[in-house]
PDB file of N, CA and C in Angstrom:
ATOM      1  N   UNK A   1     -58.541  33.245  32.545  1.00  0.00           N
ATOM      2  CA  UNK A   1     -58.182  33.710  33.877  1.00  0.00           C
ATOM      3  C   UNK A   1     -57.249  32.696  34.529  1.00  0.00           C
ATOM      4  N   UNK A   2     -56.415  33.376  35.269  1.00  0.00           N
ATOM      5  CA  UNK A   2     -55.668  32.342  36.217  1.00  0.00           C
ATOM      6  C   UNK A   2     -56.210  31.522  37.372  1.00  0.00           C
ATOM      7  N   UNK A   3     -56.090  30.648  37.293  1.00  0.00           N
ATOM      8  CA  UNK A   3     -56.534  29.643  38.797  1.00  0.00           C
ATOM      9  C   UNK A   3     -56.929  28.121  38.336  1.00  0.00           C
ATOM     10  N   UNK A   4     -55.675  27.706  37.793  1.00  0.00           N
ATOM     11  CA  UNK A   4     -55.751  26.428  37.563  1.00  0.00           C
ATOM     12  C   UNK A   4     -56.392  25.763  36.473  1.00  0.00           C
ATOM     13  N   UNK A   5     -56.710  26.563  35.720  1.00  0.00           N
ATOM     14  CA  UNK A   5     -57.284  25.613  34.550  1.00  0.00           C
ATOM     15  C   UNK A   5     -56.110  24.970  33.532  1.00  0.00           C
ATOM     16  N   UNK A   6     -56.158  23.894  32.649  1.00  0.00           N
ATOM     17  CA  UNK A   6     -55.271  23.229  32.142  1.00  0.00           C
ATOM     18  C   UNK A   6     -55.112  24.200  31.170  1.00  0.00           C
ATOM     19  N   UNK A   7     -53.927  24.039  30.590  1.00  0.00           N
ATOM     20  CA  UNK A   7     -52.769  25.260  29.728  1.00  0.00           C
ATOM     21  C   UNK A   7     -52.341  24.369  28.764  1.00  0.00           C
ATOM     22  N   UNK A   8     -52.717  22.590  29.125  1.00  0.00           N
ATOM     23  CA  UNK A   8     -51.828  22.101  27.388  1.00  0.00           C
ATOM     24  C   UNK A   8     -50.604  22.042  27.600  1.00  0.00           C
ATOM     25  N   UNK A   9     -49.761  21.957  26.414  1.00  0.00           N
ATOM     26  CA  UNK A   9     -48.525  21.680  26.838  1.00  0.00           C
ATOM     27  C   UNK A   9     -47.817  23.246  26.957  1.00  0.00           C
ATOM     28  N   UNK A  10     -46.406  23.022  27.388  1.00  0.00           N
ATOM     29  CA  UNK A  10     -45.317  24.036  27.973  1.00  0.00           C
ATOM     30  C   UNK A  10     -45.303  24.748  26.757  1.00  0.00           C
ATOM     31  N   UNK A  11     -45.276  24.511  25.344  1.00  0.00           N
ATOM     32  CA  UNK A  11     -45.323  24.977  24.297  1.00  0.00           C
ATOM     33  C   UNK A  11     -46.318  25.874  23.306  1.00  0.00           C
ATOM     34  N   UNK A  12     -47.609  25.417  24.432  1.00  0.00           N
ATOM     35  CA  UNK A  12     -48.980  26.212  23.509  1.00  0.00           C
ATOM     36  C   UNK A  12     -48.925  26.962  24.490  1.00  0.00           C
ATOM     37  N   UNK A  13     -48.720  27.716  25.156  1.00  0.00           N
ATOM     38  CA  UNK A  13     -49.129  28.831  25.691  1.00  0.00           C
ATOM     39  C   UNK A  13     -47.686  29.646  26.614  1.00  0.00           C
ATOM     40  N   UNK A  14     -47.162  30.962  26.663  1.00  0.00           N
ATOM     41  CA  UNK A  14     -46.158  31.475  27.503  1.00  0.00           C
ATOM     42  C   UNK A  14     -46.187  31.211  28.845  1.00  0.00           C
ATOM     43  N   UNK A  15     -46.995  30.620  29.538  1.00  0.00           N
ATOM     44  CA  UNK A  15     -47.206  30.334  30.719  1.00  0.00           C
ATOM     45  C   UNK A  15     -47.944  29.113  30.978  1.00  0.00           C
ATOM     46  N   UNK A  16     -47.287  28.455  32.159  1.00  0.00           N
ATOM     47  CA  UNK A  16     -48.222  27.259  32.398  1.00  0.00           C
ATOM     48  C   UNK A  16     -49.035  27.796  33.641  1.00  0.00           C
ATOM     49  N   UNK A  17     -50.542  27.484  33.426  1.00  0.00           N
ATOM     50  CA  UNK A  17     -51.277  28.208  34.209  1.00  0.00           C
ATOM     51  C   UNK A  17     -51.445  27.174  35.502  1.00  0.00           C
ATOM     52  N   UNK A  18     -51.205  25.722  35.536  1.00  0.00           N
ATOM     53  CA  UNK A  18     -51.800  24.890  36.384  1.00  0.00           C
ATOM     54  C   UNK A  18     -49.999  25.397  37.219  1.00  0.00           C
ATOM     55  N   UNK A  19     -49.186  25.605  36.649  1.00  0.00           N
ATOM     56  CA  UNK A  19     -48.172  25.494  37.441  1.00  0.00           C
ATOM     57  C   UNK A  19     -48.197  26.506  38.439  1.00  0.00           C
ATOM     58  N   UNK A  20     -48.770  27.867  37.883  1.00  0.00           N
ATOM     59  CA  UNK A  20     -48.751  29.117  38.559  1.00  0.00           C
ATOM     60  C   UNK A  20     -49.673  28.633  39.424  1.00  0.00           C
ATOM     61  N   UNK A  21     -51.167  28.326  39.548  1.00  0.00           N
ATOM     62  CA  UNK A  21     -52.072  27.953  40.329  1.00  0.00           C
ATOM     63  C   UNK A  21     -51.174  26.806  41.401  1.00  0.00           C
ATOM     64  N   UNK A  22     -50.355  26.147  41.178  1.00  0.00           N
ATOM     65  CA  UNK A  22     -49.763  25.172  42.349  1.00  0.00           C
ATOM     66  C   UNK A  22     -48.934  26.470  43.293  1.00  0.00           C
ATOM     67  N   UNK A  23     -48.291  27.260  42.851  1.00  0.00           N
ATOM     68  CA  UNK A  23     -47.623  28.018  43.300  1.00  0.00           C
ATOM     69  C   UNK A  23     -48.376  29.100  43.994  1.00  0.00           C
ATOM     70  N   UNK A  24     -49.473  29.448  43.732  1.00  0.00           N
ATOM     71  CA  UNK A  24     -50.104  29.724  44.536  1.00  0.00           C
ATOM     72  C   UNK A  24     -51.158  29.729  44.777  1.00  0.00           C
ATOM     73  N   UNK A  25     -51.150  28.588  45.721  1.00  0.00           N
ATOM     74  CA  UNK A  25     -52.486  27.754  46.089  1.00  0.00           C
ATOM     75  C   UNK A  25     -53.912  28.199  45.643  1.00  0.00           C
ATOM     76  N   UNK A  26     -53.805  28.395  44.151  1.00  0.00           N
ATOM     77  CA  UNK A  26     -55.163  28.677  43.280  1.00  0.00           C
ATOM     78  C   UNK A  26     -55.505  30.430  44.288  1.00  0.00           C
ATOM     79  N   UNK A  27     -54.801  30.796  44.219  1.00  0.00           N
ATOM     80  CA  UNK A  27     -55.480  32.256  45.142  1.00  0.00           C
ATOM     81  C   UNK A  27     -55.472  33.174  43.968  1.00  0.00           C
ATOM     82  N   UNK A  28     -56.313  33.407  43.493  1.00  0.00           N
ATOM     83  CA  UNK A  28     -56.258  33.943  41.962  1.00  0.00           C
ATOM     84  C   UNK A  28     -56.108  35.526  41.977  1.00  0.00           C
ATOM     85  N   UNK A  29     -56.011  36.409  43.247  1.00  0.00           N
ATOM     86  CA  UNK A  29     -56.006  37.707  43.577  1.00  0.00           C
ATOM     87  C   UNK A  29     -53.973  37.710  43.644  1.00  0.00           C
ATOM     88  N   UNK A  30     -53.647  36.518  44.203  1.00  0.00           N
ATOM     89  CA  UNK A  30     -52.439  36.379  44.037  1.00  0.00           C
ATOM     90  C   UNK A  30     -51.400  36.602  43.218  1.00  0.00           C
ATOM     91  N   UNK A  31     -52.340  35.206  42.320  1.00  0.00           N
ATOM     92  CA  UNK A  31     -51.829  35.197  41.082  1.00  0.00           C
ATOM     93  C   UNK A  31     -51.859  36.212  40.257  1.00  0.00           C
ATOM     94  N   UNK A  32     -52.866  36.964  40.263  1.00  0.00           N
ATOM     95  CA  UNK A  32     -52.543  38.688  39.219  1.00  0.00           C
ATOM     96  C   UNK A  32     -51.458  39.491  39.858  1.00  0.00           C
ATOM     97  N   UNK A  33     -51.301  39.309  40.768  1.00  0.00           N
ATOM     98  CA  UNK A  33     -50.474  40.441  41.595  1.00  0.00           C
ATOM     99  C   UNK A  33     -48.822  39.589  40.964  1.00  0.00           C
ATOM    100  N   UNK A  34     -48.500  38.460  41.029  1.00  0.00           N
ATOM    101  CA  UNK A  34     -47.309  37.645  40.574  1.00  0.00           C
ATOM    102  C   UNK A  34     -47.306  37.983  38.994  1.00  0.00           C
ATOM    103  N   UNK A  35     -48.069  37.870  38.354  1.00  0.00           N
ATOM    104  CA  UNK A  35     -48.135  37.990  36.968  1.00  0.00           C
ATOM    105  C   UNK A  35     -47.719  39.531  36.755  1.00  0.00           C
ATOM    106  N   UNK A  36     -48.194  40.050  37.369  1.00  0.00           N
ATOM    107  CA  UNK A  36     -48.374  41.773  37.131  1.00  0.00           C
ATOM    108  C   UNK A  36     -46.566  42.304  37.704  1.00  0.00           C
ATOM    109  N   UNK A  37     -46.341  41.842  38.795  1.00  0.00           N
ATOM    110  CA  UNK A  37     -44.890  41.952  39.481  1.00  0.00           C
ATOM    111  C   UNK A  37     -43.698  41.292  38.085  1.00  0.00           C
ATOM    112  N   UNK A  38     -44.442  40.034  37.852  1.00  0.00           N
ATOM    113  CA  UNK A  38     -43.227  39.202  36.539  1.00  0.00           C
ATOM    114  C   UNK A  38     -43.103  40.079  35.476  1.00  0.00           C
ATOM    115  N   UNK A  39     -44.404  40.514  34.508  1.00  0.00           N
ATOM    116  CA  UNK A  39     -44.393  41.380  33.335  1.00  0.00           C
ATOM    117  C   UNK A  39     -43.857  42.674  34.166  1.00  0.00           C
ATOM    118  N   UNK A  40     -43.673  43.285  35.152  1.00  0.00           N
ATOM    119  CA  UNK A  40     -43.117  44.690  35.183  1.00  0.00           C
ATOM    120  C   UNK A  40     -41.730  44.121  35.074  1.00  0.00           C
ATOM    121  N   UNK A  41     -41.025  42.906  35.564  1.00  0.00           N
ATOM    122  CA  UNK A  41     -38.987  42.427  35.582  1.00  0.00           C
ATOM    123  C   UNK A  41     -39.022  42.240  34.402  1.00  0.00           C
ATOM    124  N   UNK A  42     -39.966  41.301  33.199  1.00  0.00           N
ATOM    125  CA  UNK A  42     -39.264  40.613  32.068  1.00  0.00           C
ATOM    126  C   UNK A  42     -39.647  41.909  31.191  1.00  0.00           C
ATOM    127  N   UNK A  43     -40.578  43.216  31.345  1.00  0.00           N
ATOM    128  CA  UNK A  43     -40.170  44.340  30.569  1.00  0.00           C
ATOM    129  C   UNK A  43     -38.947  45.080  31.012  1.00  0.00           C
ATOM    130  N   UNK A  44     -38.872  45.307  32.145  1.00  0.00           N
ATOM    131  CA  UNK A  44     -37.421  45.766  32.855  1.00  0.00           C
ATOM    132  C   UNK A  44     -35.962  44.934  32.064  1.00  0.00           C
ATOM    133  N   UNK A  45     -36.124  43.618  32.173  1.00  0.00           N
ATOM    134  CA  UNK A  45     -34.810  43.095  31.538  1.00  0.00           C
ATOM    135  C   UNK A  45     -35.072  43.144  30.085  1.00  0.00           C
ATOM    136  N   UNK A  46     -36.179  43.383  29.318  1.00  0.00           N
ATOM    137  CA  UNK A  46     -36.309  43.545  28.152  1.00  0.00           C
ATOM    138  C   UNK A  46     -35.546  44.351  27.383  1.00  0.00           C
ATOM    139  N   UNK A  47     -35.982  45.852  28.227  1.00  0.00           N
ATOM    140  CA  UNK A  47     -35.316  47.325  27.845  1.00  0.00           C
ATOM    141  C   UNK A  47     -33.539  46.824  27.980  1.00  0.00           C
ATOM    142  N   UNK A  48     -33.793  46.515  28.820  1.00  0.00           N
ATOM    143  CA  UNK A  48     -32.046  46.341  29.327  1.00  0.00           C
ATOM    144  C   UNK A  48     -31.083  45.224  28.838  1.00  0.00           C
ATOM    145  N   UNK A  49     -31.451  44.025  28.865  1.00  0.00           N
ATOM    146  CA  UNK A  49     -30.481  42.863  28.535  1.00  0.00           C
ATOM    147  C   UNK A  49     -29.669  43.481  27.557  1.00  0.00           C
ATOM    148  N   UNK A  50     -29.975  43.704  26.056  1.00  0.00           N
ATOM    149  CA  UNK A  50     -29.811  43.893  24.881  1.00  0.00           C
ATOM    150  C   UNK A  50     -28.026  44.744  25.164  1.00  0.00           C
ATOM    151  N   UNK A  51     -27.835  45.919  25.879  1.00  0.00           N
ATOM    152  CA  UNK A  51     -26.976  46.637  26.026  1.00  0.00           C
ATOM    153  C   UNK A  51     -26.534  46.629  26.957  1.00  0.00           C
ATOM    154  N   UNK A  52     -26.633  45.425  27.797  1.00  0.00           N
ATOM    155  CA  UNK A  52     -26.030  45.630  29.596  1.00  0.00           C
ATOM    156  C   UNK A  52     -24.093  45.149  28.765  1.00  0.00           C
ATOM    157  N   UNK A  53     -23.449  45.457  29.671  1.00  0.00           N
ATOM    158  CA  UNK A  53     -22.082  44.708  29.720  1.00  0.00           C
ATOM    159  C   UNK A  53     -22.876  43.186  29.818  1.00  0.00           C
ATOM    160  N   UNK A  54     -21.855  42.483  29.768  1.00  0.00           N
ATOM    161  CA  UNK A  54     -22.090  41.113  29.802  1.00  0.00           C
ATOM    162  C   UNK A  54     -22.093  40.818  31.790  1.00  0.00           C
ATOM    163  N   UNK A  55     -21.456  41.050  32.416  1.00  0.00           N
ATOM    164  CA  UNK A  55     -21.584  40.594  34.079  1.00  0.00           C
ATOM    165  C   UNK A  55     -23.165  40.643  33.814  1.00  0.00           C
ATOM    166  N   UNK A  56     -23.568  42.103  33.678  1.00  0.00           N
ATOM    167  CA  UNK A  56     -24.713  42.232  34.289  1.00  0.00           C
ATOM    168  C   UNK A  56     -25.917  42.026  32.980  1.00  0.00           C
ATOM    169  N   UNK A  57     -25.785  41.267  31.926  1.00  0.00           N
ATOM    170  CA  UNK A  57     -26.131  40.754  31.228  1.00  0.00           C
ATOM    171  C   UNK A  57     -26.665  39.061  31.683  1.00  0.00           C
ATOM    172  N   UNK A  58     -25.587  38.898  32.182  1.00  0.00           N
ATOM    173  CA  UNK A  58     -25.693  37.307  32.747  1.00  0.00           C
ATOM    174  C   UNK A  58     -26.664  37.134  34.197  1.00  0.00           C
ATOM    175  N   UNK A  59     -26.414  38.502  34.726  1.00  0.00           N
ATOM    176  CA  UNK A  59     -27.222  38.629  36.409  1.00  0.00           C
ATOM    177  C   UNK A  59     -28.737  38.627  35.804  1.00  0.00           C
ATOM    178  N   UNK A  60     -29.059  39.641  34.711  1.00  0.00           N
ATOM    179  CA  UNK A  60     -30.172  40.265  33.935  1.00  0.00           C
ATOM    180  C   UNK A  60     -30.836  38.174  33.725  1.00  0.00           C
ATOM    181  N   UNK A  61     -30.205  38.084  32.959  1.00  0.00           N
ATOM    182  CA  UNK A  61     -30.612  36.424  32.472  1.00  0.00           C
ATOM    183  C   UNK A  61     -30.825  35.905  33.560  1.00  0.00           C
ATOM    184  N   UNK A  62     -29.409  35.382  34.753  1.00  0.00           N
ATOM    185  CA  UNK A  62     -29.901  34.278  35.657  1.00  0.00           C
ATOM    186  C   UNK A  62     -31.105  34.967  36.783  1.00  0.00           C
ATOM    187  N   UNK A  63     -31.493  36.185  36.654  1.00  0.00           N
ATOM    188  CA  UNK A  63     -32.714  36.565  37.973  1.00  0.00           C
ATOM    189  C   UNK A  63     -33.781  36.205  37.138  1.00  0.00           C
ATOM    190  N   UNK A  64     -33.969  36.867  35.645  1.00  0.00           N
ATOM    191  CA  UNK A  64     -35.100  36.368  35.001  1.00  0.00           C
ATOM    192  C   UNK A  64     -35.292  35.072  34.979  1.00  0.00           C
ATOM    193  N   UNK A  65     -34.849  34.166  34.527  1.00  0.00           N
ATOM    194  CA  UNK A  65     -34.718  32.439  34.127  1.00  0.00           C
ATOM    195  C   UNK A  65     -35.517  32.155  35.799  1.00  0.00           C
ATOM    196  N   UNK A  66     -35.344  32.619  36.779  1.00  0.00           N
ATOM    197  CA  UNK A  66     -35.786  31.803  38.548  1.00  0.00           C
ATOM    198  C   UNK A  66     -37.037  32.565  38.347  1.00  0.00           C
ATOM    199  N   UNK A  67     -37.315  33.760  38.067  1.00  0.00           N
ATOM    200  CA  UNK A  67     -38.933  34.213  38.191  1.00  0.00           C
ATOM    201  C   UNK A  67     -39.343  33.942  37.286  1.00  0.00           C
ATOM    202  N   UNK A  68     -39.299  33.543  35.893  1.00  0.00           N
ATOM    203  CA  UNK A  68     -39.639  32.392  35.372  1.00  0.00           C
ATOM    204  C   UNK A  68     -40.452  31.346  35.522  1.00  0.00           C
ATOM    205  N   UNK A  69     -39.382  31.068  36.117  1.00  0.00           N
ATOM    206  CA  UNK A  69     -39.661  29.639  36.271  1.00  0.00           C
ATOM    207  C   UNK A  69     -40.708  29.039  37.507  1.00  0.00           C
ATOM    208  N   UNK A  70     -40.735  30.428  38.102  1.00  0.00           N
ATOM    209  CA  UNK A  70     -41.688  30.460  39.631  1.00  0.00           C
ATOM    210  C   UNK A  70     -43.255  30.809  38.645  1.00  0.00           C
ATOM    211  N   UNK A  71     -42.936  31.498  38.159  1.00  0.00           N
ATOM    212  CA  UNK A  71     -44.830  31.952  37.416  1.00  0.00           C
ATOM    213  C   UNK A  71     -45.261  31.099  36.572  1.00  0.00           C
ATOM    214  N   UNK A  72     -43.907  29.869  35.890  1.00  0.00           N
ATOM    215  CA  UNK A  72     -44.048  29.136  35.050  1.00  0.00           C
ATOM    216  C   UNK A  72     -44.039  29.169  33.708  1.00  0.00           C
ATOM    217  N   UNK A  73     -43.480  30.616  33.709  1.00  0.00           N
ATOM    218  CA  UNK A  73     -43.064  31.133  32.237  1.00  0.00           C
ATOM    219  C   UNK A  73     -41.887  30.429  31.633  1.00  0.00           C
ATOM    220  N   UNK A  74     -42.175  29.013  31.219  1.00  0.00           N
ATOM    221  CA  UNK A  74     -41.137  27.787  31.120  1.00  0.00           C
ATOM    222  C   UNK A  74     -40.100  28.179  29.407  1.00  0.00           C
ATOM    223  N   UNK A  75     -41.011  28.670  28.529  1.00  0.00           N
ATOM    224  CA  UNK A  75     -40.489  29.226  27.462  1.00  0.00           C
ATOM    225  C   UNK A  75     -38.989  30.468  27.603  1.00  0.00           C
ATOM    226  N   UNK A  76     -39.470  31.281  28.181  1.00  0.00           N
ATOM    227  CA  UNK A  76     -39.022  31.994  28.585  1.00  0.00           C
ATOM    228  C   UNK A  76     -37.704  32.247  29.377  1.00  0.00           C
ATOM    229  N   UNK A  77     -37.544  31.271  30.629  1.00  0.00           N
ATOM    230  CA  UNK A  77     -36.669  30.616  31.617  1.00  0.00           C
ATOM    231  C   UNK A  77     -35.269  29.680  30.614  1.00  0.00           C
ATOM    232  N   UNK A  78     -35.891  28.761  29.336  1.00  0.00           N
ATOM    233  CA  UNK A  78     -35.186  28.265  28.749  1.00  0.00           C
ATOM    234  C   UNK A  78     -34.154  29.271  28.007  1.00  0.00           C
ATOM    235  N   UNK A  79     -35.118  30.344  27.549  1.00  0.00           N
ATOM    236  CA  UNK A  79     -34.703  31.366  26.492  1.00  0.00           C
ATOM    237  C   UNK A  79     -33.196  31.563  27.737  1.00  0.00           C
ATOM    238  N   UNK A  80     -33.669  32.874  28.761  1.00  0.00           N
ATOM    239  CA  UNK A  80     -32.151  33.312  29.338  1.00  0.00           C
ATOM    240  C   UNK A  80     -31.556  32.091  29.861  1.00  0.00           C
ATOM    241  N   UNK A  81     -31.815  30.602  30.408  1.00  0.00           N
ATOM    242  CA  UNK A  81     -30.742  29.786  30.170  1.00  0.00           C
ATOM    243  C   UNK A  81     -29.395  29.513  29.122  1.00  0.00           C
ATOM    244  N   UNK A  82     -30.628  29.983  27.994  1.00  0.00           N
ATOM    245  CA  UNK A  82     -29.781  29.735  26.928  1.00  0.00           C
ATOM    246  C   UNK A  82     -28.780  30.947  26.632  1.00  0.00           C
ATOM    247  N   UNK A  83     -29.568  32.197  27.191  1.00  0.00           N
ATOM    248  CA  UNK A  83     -28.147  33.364  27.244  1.00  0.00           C
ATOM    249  C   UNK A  83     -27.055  33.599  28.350  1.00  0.00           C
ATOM    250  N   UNK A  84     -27.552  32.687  29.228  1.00  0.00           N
ATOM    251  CA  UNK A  84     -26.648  32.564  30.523  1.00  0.00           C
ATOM    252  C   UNK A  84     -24.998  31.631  29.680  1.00  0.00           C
ATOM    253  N   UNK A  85     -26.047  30.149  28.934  1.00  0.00           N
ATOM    254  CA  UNK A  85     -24.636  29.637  28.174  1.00  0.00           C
ATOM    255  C   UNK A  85     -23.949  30.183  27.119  1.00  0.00           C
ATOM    256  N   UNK A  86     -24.807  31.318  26.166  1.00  0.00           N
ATOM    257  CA  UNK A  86     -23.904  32.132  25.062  1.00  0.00           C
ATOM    258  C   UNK A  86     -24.807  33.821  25.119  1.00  0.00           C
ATOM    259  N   UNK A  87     -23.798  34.383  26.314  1.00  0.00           N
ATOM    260  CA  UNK A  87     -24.578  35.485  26.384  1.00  0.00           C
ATOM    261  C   UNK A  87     -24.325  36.866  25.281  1.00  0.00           C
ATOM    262  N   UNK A  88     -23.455  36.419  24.375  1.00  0.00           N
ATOM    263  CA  UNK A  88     -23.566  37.550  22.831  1.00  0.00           C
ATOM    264  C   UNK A  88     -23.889  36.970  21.452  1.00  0.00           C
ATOM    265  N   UNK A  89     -24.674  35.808  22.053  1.00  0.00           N
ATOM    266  CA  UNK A  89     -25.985  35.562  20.966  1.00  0.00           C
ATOM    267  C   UNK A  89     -27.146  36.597  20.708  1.00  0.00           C
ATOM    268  N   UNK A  90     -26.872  37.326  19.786  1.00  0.00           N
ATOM    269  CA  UNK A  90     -28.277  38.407  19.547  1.00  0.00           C
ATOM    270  C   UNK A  90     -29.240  37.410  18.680  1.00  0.00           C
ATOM    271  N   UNK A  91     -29.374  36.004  17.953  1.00  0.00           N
ATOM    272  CA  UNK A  91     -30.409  35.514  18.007  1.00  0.00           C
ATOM    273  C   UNK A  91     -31.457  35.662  18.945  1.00  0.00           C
ATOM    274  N   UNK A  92     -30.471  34.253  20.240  1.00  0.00           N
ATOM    275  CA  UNK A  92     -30.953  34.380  21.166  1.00  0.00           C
ATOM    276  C   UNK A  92     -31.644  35.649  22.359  1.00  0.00           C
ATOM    277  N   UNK A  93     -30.919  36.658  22.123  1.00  0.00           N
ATOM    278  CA  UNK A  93     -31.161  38.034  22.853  1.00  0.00           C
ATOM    279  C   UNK A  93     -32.721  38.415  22.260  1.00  0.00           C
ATOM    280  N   UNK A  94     -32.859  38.320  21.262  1.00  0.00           N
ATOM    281  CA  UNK A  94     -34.367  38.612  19.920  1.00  0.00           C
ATOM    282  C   UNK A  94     -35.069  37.732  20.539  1.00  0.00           C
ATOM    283  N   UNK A  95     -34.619  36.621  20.396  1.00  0.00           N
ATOM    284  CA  UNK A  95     -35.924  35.277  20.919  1.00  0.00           C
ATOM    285  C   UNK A  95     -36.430  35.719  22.423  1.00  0.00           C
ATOM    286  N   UNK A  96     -35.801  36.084  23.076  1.00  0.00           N
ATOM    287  CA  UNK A  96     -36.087  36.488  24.859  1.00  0.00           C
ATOM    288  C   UNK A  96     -36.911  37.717  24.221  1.00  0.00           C
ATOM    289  N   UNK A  97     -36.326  38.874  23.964  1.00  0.00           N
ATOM    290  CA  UNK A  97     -37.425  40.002  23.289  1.00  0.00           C
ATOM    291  C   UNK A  97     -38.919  39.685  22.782  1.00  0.00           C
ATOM    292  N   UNK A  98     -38.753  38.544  22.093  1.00  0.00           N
ATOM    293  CA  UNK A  98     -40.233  38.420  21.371  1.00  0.00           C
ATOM    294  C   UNK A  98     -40.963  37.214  22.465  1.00  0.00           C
ATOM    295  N   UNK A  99     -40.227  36.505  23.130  1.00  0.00           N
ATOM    296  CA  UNK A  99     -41.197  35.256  24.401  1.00  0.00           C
ATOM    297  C   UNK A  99     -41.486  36.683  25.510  1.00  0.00           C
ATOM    298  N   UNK A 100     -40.851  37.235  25.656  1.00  0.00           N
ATOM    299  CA  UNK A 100     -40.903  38.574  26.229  1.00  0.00           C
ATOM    300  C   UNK A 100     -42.469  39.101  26.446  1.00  0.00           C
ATOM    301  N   UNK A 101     -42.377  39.323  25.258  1.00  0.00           N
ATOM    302  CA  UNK A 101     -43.486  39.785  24.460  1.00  0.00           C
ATOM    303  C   UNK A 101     -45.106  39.443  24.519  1.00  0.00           C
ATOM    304  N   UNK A 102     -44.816  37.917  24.055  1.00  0.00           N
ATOM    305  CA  UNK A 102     -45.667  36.987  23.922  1.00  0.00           C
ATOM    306  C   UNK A 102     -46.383  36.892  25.716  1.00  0.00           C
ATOM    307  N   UNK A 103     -45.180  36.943  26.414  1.00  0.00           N
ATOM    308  CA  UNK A 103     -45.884  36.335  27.835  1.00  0.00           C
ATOM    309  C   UNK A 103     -46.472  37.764  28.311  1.00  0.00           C
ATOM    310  N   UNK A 104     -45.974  38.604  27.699  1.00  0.00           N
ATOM    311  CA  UNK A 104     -47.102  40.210  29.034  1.00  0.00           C
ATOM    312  C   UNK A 104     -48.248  40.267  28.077  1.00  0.00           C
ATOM    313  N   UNK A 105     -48.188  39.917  26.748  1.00  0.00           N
ATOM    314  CA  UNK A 105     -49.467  40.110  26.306  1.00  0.00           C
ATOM    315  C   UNK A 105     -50.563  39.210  26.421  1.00  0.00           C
ATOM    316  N   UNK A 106     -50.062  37.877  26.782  1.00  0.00           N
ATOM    317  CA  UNK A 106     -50.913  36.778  26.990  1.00  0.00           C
ATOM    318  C   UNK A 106     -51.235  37.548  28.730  1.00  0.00           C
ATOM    319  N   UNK A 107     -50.703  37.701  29.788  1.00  0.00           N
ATOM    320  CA  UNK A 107     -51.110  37.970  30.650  1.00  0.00           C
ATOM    321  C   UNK A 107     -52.211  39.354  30.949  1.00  0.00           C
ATOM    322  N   UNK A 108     -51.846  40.075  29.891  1.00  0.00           N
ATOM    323  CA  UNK A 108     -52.402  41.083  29.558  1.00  0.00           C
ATOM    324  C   UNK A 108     -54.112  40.698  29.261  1.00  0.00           C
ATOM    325  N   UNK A 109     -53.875  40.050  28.158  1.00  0.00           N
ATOM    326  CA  UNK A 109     -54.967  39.321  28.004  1.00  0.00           C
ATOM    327  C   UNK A 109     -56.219  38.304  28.989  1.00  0.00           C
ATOM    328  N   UNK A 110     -55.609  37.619  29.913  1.00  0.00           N
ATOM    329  CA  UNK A 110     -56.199  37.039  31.531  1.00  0.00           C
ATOM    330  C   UNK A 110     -56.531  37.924  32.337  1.00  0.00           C
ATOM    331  N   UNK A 111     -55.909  39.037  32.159  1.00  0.00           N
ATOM    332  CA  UNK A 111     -56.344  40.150  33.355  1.00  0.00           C
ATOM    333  C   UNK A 111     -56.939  40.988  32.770  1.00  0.00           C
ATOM    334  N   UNK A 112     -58.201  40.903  32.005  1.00  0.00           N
ATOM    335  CA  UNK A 112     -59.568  41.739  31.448  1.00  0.00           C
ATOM    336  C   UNK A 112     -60.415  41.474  32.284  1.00  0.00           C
TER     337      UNK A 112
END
């Protein structure tokens, strides 16, 4: 569950949970509602990044990368950084798809 318990490093888990809990002041009714709002944008830019033009490829990346980085989805934030600097990398486009992934199902998972 969310509300501050330690998460380990930025790397073991899609989300840092102590970060989300700073962000909002451990209010854990909050925090589902932020989590639940993030996984509905990073499935939204999911469907979409892949085939946007590039402008709105890059908008798609730099809005995701800031809500991100607010829920503490630090994996994730790096990923569209990294498509903000080479945005017709379809590596990179796959890697955002599957951290994508990883973070609604891990949240998926906290909110049982």
């Amino acid at each position: 569950m969310p509300g501050g318990e330690p998460s380990g490093s930025r790397r073991g888990r899609p989300l840092d949970l102590s970060h989300l809990a700073a962000q909002t002041m451990g209010d854990r009714e909050l925090e589902r509602e932020v989590l639940a709002m993030f996984a509905e944008q990073a499935q939204a830019v999911r469907r979409q990044i892949a085939k946007a033009e590039l402008k709105e490829r890059l908008f798609l990346a730099h809005a995701l990368k800031g809500s991100a980085r607010g829920v503490g989805a630090f994996p994730i934030a790096e990923c569209a950084s990294a498509i903000e600097q080479s945005p017709t990398d379809r590596l990179v486009l796959k890697r955002l798809e599957r951290l994508i992934d990883e973070a609604c199902d891990f949240i998926a998972s906290i909110d049982r």
